[in-house]
PDB file of N, CA and C in Angstrom:
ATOM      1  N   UNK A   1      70.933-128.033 118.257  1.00  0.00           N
ATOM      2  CA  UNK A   1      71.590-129.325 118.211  1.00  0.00           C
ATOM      3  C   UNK A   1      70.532-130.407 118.022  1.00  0.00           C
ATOM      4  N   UNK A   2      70.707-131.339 117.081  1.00  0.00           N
ATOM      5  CA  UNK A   2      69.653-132.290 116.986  1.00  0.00           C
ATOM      6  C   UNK A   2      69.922-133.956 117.838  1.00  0.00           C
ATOM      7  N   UNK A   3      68.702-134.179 118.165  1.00  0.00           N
ATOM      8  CA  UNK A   3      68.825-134.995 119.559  1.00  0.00           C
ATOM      9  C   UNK A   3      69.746-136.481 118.548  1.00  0.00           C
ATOM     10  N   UNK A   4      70.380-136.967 119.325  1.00  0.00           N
ATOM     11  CA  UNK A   4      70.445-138.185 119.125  1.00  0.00           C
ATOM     12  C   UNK A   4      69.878-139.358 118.556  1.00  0.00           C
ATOM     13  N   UNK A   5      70.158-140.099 117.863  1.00  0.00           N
ATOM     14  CA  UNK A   5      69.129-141.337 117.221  1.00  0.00           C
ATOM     15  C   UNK A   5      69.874-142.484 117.439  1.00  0.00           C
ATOM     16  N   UNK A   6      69.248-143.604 118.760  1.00  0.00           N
ATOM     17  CA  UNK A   6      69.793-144.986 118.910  1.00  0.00           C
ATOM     18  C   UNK A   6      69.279-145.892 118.553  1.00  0.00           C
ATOM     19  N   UNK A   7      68.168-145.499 117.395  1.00  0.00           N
ATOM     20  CA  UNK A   7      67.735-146.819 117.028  1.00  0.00           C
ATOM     21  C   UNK A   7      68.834-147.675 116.413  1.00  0.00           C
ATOM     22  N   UNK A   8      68.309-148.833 116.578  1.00  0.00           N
ATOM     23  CA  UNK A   8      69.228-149.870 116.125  1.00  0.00           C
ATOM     24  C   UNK A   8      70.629-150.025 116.504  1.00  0.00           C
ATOM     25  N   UNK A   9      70.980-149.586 117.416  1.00  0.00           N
ATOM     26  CA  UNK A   9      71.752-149.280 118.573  1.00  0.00           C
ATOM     27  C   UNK A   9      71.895-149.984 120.063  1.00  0.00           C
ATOM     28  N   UNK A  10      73.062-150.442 120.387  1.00  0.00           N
ATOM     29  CA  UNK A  10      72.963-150.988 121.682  1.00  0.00           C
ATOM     30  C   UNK A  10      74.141-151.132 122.120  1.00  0.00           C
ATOM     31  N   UNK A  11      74.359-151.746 123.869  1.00  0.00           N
ATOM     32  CA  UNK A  11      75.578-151.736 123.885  1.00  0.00           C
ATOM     33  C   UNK A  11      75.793-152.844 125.261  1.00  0.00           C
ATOM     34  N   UNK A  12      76.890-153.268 126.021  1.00  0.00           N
ATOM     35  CA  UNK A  12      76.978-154.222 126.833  1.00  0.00           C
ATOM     36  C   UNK A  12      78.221-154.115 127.526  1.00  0.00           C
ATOM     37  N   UNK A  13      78.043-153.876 129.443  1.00  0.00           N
ATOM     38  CA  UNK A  13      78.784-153.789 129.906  1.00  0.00           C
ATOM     39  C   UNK A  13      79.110-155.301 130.732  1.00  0.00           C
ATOM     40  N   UNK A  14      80.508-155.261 131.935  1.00  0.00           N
ATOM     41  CA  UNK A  14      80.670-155.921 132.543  1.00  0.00           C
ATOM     42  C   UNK A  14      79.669-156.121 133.439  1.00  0.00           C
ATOM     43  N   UNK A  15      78.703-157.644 134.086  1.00  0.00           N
ATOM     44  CA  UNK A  15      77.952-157.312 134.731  1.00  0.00           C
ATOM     45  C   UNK A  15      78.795-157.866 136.386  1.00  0.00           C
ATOM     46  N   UNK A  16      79.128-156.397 136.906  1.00  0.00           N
ATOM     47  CA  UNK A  16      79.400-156.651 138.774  1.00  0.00           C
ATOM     48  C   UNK A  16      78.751-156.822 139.336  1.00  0.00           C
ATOM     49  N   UNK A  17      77.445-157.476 139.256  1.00  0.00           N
ATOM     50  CA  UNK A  17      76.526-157.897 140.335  1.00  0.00           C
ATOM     51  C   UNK A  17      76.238-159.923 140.248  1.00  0.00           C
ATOM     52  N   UNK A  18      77.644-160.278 138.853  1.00  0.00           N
ATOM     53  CA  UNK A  18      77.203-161.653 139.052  1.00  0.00           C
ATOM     54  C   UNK A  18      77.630-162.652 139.842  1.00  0.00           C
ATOM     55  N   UNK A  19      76.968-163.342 140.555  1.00  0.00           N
ATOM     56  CA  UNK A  19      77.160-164.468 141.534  1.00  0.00           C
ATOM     57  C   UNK A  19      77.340-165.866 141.570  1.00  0.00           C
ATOM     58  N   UNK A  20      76.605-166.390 140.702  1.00  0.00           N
ATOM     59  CA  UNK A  20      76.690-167.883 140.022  1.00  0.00           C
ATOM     60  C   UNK A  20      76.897-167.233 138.599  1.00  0.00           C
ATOM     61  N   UNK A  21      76.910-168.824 138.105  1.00  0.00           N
ATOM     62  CA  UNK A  21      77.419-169.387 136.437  1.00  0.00           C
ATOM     63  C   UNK A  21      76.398-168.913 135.816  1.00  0.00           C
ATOM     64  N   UNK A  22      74.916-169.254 136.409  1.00  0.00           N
ATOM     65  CA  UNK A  22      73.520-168.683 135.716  1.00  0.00           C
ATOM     66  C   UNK A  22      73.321-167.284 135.147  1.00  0.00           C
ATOM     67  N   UNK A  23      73.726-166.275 135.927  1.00  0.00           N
ATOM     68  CA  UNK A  23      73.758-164.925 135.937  1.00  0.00           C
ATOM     69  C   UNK A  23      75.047-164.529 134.809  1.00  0.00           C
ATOM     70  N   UNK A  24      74.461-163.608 133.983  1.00  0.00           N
ATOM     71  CA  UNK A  24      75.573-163.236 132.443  1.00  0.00           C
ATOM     72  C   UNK A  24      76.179-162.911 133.233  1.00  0.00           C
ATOM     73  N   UNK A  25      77.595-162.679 132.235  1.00  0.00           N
ATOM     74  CA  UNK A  25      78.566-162.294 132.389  1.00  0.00           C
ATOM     75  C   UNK A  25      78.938-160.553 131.549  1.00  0.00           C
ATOM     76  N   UNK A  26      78.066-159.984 130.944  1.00  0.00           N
ATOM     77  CA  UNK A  26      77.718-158.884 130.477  1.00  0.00           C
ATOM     78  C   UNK A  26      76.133-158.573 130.235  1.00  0.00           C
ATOM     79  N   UNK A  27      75.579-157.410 130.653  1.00  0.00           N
ATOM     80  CA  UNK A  27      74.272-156.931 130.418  1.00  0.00           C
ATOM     81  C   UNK A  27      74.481-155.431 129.749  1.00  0.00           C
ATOM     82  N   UNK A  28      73.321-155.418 129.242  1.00  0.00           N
ATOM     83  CA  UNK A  28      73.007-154.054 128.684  1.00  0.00           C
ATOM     84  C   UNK A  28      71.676-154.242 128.012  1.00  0.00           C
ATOM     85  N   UNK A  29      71.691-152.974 126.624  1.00  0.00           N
ATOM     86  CA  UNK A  29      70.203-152.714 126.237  1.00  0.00           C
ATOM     87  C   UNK A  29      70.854-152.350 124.887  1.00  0.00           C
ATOM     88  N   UNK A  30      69.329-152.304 123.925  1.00  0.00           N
ATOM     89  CA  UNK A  30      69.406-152.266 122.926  1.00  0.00           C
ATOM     90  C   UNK A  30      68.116-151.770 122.167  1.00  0.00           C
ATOM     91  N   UNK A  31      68.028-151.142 121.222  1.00  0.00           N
ATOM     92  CA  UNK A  31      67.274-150.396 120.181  1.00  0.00           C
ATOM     93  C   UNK A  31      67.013-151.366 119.213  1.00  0.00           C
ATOM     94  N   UNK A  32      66.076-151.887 118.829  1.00  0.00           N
ATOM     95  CA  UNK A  32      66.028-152.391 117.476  1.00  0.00           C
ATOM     96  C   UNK A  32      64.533-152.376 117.104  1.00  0.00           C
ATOM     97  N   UNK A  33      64.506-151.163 115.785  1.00  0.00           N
ATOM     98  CA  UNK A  33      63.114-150.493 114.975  1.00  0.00           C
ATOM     99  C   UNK A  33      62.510-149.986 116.353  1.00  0.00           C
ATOM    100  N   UNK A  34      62.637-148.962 117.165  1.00  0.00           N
ATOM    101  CA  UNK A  34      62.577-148.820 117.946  1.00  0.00           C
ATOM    102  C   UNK A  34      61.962-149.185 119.090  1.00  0.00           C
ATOM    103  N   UNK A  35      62.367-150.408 119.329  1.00  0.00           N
ATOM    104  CA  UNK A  35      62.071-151.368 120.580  1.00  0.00           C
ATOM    105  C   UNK A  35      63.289-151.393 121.115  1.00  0.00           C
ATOM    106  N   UNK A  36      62.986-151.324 122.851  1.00  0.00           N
ATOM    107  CA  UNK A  36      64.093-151.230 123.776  1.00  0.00           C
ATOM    108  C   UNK A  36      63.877-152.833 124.282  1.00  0.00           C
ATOM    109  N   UNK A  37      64.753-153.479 124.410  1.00  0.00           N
ATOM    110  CA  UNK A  37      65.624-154.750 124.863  1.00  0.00           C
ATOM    111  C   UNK A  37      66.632-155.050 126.167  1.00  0.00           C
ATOM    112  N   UNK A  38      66.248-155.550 126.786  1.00  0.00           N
ATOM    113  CA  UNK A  38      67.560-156.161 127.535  1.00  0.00           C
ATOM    114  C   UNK A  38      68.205-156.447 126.692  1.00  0.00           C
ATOM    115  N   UNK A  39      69.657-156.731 127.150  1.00  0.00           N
ATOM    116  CA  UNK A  39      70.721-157.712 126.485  1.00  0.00           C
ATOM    117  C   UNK A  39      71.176-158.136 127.216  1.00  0.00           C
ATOM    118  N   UNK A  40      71.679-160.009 127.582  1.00  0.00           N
ATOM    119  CA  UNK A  40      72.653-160.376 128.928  1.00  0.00           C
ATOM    120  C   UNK A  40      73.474-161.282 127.738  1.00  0.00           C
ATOM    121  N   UNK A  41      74.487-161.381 127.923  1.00  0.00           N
ATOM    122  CA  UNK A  41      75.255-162.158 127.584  1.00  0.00           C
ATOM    123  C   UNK A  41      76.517-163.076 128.075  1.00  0.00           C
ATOM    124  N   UNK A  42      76.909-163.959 127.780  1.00  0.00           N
ATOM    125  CA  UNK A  42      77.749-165.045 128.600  1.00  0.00           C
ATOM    126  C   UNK A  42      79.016-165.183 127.757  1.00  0.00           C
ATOM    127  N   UNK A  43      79.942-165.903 128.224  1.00  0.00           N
ATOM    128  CA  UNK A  43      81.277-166.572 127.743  1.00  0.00           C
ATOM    129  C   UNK A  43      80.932-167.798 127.320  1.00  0.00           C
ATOM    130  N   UNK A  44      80.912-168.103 126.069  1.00  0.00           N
ATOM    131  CA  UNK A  44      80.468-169.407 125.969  1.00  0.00           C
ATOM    132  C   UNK A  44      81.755-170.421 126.501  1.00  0.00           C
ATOM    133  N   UNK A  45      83.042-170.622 126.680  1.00  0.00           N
ATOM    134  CA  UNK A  45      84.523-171.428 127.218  1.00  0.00           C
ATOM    135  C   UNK A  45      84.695-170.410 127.723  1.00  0.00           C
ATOM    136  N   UNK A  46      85.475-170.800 128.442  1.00  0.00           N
ATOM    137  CA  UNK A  46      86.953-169.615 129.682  1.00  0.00           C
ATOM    138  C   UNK A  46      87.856-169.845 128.595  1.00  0.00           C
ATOM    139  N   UNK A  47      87.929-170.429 127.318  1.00  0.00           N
ATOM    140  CA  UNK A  47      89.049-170.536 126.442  1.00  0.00           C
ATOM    141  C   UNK A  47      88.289-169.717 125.205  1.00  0.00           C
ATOM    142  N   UNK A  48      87.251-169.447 125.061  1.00  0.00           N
ATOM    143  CA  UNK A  48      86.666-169.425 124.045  1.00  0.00           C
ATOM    144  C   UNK A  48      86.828-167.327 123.774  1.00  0.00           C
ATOM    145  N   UNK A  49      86.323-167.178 122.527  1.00  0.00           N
ATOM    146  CA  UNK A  49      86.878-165.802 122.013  1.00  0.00           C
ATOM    147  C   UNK A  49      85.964-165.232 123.092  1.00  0.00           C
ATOM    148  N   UNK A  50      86.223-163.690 123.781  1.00  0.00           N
ATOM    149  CA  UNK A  50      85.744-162.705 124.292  1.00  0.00           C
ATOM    150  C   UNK A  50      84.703-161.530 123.469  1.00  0.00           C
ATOM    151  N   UNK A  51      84.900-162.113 122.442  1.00  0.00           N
ATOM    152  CA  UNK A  51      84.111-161.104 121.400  1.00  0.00           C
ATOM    153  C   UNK A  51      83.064-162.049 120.568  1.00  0.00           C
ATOM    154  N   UNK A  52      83.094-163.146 121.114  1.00  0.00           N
ATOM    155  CA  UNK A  52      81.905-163.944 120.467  1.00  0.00           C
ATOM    156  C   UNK A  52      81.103-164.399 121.674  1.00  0.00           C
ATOM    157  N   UNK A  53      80.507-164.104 122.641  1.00  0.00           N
ATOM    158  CA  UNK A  53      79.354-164.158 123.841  1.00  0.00           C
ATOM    159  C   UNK A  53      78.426-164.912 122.831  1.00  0.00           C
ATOM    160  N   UNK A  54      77.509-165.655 124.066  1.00  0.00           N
ATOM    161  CA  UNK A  54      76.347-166.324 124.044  1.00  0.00           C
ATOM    162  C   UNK A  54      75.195-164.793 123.891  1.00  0.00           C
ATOM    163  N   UNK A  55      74.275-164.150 123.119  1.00  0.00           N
ATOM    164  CA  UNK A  55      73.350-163.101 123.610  1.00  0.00           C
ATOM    165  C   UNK A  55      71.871-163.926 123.957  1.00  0.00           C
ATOM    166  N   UNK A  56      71.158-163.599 124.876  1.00  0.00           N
ATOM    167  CA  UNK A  56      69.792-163.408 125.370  1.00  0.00           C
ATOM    168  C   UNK A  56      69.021-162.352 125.248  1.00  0.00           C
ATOM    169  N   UNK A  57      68.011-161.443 124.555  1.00  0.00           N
ATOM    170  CA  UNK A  57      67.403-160.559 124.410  1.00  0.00           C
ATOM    171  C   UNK A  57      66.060-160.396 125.077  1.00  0.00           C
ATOM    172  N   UNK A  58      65.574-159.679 125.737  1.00  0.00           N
ATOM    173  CA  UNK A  58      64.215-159.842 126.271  1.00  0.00           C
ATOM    174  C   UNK A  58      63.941-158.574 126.433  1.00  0.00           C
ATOM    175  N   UNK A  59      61.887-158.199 125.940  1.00  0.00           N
ATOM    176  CA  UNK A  59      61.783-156.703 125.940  1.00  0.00           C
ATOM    177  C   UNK A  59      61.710-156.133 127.251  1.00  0.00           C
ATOM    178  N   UNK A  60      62.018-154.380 127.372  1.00  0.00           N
ATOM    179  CA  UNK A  60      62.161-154.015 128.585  1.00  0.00           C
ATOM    180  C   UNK A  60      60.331-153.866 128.737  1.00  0.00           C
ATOM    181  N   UNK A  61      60.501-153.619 129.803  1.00  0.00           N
ATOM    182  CA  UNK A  61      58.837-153.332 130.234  1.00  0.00           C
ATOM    183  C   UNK A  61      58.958-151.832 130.259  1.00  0.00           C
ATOM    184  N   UNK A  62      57.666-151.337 129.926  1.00  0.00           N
ATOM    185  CA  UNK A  62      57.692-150.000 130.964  1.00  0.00           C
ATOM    186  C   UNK A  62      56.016-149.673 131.526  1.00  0.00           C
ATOM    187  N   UNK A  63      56.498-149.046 132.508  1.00  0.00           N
ATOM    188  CA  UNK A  63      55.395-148.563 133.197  1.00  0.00           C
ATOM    189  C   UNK A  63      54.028-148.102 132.299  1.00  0.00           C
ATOM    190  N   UNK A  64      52.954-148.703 132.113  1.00  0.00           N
ATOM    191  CA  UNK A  64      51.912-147.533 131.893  1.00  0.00           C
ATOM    192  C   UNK A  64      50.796-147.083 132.818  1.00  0.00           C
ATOM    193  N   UNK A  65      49.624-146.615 132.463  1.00  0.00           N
ATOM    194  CA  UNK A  65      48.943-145.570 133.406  1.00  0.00           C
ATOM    195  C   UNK A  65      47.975-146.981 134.391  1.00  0.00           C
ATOM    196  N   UNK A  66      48.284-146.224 135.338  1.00  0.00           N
ATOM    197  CA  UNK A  66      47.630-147.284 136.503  1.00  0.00           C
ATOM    198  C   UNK A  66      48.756-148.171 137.416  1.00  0.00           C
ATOM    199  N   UNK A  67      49.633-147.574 137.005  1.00  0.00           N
ATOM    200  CA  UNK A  67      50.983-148.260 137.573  1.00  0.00           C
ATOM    201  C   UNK A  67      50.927-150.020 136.999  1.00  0.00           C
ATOM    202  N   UNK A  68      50.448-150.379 136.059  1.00  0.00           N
ATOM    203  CA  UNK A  68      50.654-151.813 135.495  1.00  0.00           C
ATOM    204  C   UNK A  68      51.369-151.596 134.692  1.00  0.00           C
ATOM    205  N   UNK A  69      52.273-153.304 134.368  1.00  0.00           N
ATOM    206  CA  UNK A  69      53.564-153.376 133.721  1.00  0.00           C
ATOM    207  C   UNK A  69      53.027-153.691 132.013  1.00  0.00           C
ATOM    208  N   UNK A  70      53.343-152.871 130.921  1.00  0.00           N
ATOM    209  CA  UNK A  70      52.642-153.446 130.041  1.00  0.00           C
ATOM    210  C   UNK A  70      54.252-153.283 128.889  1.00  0.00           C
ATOM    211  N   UNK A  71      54.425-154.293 128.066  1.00  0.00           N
ATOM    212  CA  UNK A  71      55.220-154.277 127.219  1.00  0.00           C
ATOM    213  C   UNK A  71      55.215-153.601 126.030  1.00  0.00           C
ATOM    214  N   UNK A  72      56.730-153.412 125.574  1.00  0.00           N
ATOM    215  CA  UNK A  72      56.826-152.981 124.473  1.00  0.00           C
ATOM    216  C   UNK A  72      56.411-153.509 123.366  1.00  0.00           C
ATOM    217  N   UNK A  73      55.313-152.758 122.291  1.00  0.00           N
ATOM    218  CA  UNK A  73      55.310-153.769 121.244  1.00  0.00           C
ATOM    219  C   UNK A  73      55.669-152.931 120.020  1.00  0.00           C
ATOM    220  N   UNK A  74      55.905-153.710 118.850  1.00  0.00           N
ATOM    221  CA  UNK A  74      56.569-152.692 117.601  1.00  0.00           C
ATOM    222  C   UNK A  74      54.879-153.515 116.864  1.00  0.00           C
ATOM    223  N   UNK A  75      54.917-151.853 116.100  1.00  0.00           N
ATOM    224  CA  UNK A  75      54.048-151.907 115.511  1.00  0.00           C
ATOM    225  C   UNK A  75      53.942-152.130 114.325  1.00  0.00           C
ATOM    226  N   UNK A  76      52.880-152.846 113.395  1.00  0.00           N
ATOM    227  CA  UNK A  76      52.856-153.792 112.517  1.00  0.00           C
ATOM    228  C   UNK A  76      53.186-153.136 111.296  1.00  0.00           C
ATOM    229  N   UNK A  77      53.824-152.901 110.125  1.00  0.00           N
ATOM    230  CA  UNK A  77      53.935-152.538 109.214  1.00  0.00           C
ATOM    231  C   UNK A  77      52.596-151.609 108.335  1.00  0.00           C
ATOM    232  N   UNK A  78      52.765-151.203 107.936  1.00  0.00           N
ATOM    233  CA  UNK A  78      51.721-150.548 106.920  1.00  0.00           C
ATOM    234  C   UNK A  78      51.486-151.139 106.002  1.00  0.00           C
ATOM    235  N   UNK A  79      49.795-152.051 105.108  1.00  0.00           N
ATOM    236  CA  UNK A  79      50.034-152.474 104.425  1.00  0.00           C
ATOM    237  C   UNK A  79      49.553-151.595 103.582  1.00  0.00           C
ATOM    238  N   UNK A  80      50.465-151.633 101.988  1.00  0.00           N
ATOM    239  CA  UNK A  80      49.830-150.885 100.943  1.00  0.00           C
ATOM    240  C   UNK A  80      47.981-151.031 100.702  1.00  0.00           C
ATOM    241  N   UNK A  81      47.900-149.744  99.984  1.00  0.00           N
ATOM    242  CA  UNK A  81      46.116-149.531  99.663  1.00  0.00           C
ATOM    243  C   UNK A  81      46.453-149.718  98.311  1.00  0.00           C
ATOM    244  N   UNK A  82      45.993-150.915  98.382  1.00  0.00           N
ATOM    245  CA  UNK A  82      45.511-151.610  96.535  1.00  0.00           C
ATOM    246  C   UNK A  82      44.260-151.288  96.025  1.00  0.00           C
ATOM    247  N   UNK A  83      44.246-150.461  94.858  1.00  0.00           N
ATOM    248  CA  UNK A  83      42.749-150.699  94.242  1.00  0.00           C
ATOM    249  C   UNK A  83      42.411-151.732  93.541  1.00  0.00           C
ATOM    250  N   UNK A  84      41.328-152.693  93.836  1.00  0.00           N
ATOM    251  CA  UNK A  84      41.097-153.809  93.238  1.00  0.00           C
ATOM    252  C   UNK A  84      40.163-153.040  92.005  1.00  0.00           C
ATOM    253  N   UNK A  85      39.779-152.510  91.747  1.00  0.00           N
ATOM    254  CA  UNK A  85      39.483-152.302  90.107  1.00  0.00           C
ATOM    255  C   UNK A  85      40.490-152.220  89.416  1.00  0.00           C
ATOM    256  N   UNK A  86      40.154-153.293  88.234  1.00  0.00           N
ATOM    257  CA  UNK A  86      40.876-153.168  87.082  1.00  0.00           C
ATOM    258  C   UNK A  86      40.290-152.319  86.076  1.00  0.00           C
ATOM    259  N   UNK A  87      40.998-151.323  85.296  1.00  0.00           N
ATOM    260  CA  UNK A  87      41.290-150.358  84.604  1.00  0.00           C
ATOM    261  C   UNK A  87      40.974-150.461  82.930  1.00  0.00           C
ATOM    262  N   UNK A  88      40.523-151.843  82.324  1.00  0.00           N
ATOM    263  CA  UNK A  88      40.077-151.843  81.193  1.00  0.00           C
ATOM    264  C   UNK A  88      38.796-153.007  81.833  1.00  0.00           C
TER     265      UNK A  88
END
């Protein structure tokens, strides 16, 4: 069976731990080029559509060696190898 692929992938639940107005009103996570993300998101009106939220994105941390918090970073593109000689 071949594993799963979430890049570019994400998703957002109800958040039951919110207390004030400050704190979203949905959290989750997200994949994008494979960088992992928070996601929190809000109601922008109590009248306003349920499927159009305010989003906030911020990268997750993860642990590396030494127990320090070091972030995710996506790594820089590849740039093409140009030969600068010209040919005549």
């Amino acid at each position: 069976m071949a594993d799963y692929d979430d890049t570019n992938r994400g998703q957002i639940w109800p958040n039951d731990k919110k207390e004030t107005d400050k704190h979203p009103d949905f959290k989750g996570s997200v994949n994008v080029e494979g960088v992992e993300y928070w996601v929190s998101a809000w109601k922008r009106a109590p009248d306003a559509n349920p499927k159009a939220p305010s989003l906030r994105f911020s990268i997750q941390k993860k642990e590396a060696q030494g127990g320090a918090q070091k972030a995710s970073t996506p790594k820089p593109a590849a740039q093409p190898d140009f030969d600068d000689e010209i040919p005549f």
